[in-house]
N, C-alpha and C. Protein backbone atom coordinates (compact mmCIF):
# COMPACT_ATOMS: atom_id res chain seq x y z
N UNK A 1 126.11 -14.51 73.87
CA UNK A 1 126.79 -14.06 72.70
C UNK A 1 125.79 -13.95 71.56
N UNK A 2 125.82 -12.95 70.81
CA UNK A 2 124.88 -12.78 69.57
C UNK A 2 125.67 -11.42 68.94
N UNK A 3 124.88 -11.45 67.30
CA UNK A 3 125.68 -10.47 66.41
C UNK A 3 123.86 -9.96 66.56
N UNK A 4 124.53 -8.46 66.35
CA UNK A 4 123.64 -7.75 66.32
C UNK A 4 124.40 -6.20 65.21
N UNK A 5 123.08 -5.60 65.09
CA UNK A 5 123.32 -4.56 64.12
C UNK A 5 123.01 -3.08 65.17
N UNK A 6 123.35 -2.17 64.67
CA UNK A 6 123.30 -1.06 65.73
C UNK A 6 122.72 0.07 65.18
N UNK A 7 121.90 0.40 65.89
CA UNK A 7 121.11 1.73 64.80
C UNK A 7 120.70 2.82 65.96
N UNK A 8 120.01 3.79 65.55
CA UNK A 8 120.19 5.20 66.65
C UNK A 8 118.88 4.49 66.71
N UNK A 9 118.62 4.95 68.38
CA UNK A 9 117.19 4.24 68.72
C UNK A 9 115.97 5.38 68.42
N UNK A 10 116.43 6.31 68.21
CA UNK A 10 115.44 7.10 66.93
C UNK A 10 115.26 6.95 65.41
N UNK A 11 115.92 5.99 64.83
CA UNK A 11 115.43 4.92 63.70
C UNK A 11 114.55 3.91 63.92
N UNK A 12 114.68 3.88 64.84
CA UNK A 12 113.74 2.14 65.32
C UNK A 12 112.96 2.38 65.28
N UNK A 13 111.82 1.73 64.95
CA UNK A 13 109.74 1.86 64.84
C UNK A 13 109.69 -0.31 65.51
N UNK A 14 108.91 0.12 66.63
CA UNK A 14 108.70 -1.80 66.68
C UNK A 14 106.70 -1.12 65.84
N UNK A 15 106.63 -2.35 65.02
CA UNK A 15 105.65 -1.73 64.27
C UNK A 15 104.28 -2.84 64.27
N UNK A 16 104.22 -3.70 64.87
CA UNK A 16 103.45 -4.80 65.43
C UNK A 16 103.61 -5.43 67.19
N UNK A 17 102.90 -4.93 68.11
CA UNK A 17 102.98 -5.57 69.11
C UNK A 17 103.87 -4.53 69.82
N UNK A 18 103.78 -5.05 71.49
CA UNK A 18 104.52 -4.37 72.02
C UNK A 18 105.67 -5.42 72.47
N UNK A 19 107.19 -5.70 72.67
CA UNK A 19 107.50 -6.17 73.02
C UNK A 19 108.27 -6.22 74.46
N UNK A 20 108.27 -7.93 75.51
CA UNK A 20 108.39 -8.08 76.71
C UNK A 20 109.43 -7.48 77.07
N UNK A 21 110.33 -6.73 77.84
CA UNK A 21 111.40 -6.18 79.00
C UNK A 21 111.88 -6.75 80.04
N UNK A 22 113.21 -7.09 79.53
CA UNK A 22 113.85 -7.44 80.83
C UNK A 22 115.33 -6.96 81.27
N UNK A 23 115.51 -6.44 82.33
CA UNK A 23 116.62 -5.66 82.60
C UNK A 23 117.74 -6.83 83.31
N UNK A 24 119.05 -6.90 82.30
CA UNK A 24 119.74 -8.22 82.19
C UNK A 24 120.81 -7.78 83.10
N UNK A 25 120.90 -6.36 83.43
CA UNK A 25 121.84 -6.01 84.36
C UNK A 25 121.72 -4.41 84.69
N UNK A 26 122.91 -3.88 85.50
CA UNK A 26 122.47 -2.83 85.77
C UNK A 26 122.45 -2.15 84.36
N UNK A 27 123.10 -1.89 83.42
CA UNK A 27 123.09 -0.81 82.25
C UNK A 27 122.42 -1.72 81.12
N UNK A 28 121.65 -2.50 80.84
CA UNK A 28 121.53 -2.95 79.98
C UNK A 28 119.85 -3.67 80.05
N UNK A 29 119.49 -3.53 79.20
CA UNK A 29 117.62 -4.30 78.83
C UNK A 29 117.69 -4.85 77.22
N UNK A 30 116.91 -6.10 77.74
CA UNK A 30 116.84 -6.94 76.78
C UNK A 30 115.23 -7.18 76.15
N UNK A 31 114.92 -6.90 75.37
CA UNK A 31 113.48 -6.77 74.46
C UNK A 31 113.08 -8.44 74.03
N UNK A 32 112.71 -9.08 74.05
CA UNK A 32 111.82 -10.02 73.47
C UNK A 32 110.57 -9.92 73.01
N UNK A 33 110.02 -10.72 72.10
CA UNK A 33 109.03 -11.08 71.28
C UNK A 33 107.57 -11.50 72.47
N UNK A 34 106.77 -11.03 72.67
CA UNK A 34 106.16 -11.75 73.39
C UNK A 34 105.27 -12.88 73.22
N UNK A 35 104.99 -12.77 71.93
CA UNK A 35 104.53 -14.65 71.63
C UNK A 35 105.52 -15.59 71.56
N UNK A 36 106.66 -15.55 70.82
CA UNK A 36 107.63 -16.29 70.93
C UNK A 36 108.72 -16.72 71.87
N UNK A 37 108.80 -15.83 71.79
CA UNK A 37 110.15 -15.35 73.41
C UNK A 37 111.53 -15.02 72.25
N UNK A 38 111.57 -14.43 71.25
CA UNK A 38 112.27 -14.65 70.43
C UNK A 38 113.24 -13.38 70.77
N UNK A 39 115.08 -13.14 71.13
CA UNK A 39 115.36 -11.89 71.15
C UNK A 39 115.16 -11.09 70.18
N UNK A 40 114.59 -9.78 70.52
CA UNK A 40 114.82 -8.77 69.06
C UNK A 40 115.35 -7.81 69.33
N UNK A 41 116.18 -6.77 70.52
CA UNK A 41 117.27 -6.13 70.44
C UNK A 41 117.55 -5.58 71.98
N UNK A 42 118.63 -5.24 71.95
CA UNK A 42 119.05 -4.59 73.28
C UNK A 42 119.60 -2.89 73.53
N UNK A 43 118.83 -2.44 74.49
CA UNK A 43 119.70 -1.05 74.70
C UNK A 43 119.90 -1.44 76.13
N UNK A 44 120.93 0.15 76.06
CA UNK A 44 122.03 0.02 77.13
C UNK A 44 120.94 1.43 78.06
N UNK A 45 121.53 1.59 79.20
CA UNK A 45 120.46 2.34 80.35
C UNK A 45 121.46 2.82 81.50
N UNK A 46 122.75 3.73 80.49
CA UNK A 46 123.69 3.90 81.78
C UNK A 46 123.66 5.47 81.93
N UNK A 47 123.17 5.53 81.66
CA UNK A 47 123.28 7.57 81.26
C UNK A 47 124.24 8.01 80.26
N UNK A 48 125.10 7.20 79.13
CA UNK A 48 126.43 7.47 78.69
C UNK A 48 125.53 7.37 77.10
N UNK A 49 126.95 7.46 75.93
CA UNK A 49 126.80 7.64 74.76
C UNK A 49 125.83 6.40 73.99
N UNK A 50 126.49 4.95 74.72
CA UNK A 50 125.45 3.99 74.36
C UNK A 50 123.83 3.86 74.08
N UNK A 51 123.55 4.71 75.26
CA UNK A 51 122.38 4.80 75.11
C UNK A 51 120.95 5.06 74.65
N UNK A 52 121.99 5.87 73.42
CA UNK A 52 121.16 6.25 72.02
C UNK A 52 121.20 5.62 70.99
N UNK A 53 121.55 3.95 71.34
CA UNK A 53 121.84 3.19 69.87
C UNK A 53 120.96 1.69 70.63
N UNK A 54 119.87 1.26 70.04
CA UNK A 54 119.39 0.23 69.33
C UNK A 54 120.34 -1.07 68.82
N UNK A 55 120.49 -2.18 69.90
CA UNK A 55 121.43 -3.07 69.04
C UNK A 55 120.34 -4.21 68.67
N UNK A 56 119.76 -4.44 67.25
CA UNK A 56 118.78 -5.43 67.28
C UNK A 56 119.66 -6.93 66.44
N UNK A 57 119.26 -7.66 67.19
CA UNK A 57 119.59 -9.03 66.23
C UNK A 57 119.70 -9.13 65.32
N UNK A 58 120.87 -10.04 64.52
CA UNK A 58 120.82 -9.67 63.29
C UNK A 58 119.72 -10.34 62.56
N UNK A 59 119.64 -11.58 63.37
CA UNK A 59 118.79 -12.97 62.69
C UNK A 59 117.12 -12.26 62.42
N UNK A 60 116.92 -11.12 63.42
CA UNK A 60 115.53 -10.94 63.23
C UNK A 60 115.45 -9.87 61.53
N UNK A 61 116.84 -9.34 61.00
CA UNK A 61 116.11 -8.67 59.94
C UNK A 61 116.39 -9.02 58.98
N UNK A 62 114.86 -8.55 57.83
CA UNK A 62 114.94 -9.05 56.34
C UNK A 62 115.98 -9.39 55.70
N UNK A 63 116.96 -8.30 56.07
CA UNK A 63 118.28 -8.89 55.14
C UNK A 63 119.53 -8.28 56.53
N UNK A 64 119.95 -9.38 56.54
CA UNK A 64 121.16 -9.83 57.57
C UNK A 64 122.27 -9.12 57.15
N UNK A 65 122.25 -8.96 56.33
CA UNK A 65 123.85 -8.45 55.89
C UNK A 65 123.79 -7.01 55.73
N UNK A 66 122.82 -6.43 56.28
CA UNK A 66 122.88 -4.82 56.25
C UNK A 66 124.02 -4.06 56.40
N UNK A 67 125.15 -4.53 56.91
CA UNK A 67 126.12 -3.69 57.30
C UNK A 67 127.88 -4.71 57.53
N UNK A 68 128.56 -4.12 57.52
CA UNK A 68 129.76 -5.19 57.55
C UNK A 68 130.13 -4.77 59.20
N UNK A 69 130.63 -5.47 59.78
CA UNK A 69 131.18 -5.59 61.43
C UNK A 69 132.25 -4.27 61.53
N UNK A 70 131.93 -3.51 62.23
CA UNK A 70 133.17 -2.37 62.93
C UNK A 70 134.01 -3.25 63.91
N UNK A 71 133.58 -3.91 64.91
CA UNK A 71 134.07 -4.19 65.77
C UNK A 71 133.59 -4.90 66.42
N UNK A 72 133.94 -5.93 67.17
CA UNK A 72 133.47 -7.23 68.19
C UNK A 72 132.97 -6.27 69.57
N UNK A 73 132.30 -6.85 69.99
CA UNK A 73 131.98 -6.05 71.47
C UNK A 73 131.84 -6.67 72.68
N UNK A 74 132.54 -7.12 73.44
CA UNK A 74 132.04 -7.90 75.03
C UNK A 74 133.36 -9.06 74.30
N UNK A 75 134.28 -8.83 73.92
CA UNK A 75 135.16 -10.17 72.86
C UNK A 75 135.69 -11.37 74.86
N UNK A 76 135.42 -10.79 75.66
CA UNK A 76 135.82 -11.45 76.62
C UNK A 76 135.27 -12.54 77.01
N UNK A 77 133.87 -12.72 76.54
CA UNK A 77 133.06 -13.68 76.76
C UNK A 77 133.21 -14.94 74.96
N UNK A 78 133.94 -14.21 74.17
CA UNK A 78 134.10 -14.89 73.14
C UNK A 78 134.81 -16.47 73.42
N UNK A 79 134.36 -17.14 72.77
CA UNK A 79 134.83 -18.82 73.35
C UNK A 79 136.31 -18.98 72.27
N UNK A 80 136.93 -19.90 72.71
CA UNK A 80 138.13 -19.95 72.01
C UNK A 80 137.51 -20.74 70.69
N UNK A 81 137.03 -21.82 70.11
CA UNK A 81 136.48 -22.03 68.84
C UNK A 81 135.85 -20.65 67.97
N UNK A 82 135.76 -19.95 68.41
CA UNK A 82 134.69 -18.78 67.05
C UNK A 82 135.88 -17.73 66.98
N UNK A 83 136.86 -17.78 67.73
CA UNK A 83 137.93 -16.28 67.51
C UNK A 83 138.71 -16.76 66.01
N UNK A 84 138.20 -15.69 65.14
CA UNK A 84 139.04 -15.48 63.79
C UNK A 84 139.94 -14.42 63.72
N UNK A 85 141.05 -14.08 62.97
CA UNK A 85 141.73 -13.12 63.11
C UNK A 85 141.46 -12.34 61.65
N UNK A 86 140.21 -11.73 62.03
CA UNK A 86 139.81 -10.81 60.76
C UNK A 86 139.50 -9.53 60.90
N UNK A 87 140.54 -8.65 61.60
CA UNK A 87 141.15 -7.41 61.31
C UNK A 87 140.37 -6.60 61.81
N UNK A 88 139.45 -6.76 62.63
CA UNK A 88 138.31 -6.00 63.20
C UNK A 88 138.17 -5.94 65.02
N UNK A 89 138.86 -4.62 65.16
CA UNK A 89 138.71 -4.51 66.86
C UNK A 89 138.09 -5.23 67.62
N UNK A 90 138.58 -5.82 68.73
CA UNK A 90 138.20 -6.64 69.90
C UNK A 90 137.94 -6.08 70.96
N UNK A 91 136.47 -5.65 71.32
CA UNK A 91 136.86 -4.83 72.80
C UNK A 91 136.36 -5.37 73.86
N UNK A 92 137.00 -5.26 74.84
CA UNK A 92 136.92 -5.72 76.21
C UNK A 92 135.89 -5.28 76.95
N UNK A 93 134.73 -5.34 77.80
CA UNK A 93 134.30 -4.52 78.10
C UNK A 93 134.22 -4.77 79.71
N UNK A 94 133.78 -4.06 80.44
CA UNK A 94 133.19 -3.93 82.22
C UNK A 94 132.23 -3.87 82.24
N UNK A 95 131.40 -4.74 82.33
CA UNK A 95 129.79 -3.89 82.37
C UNK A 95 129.35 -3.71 83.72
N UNK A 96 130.34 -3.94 84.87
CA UNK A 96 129.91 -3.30 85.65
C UNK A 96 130.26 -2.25 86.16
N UNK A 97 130.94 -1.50 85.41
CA UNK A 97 131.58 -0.06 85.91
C UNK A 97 130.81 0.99 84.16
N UNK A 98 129.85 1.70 84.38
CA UNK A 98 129.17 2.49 83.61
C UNK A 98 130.17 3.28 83.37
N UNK A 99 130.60 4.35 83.73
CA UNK A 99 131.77 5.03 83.38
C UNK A 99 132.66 4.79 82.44
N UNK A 100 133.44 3.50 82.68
CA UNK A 100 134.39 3.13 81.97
C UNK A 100 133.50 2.41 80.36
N UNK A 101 132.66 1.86 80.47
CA UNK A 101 131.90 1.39 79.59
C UNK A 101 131.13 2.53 78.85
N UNK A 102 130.95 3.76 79.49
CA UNK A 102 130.48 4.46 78.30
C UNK A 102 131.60 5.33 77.63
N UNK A 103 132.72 5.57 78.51
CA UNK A 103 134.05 5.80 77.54
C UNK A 103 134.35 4.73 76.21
N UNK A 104 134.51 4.00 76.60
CA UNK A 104 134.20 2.80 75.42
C UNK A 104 133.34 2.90 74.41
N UNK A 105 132.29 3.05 74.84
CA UNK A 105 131.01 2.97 73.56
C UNK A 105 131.32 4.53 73.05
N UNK A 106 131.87 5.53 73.48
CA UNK A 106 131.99 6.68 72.91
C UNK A 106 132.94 6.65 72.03
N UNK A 107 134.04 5.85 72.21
CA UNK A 107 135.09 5.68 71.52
C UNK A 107 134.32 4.84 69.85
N UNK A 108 133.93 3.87 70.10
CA UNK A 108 132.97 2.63 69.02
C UNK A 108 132.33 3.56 68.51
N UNK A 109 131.68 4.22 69.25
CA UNK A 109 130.46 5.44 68.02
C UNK A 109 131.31 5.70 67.17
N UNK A 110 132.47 6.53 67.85
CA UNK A 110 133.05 7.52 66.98
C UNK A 110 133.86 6.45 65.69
N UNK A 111 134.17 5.28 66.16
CA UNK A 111 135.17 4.29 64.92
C UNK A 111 133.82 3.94 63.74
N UNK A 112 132.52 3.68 64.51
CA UNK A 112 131.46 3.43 63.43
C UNK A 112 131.27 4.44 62.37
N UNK A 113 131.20 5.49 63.11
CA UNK A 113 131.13 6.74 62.04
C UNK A 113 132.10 6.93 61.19
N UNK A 114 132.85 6.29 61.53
CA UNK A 114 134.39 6.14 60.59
C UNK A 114 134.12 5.59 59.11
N UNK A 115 133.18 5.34 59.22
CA UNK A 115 133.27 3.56 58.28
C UNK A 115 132.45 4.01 57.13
């Protein structure tokens, strides 16, 4: 579980270092720091709409509060202590069915752009 911020992965510049790769499942890679081991963001690798968005940690940037929450994402893995009821979509996701998961993230683009 982590909050992360979402940006088109043609905004992104990593601008020091190259960072380590690891593929956490089938549609998805996870970036770390390679001196630290520190996460710094995840893309998705399914052939679908996701795949053009950059989700980087929030903790890694200058200012954290860049953006206010559209929507929870993966809320299935959410633990019963952290669920608040603050008015902001809960989505379910499959991550092992690509298909259905990039219907999803097509749907989220389009509510982000909303905002």
């Amino acid at each position: 579980m982590f909050a992360s911020a979402t940006f088109a992965t043609s905004a992104v510049k990593v601008l020091l270092g190259l960072p380590k790769k690891y593929k956490s499942s089938e549609v998805s890679e996870r970036f770390f720091c390679n001196d630290c081991g520190s996460s710094l963001f995840t893309r998705y690798c399914s052939g679908g709409a996701f795949d053009s968005l950059t989700h980087i940690m929030v903790g890694t940037l200058d200012n954290p509060e860049v953006g206010k929450p559209v929507f929870h994402y993966g809320a299935e893995s959410e633990l019963s202590w952290m669920h608040s009821e603050d008015g902001i979509p809960r989505i379910r996701i499959d991550v092992s069915d690509p298909a259905k998961q990039n219907d999803l993230i097509a749907e989220l683009v389009a509510l982000g752009q909303k905002t």
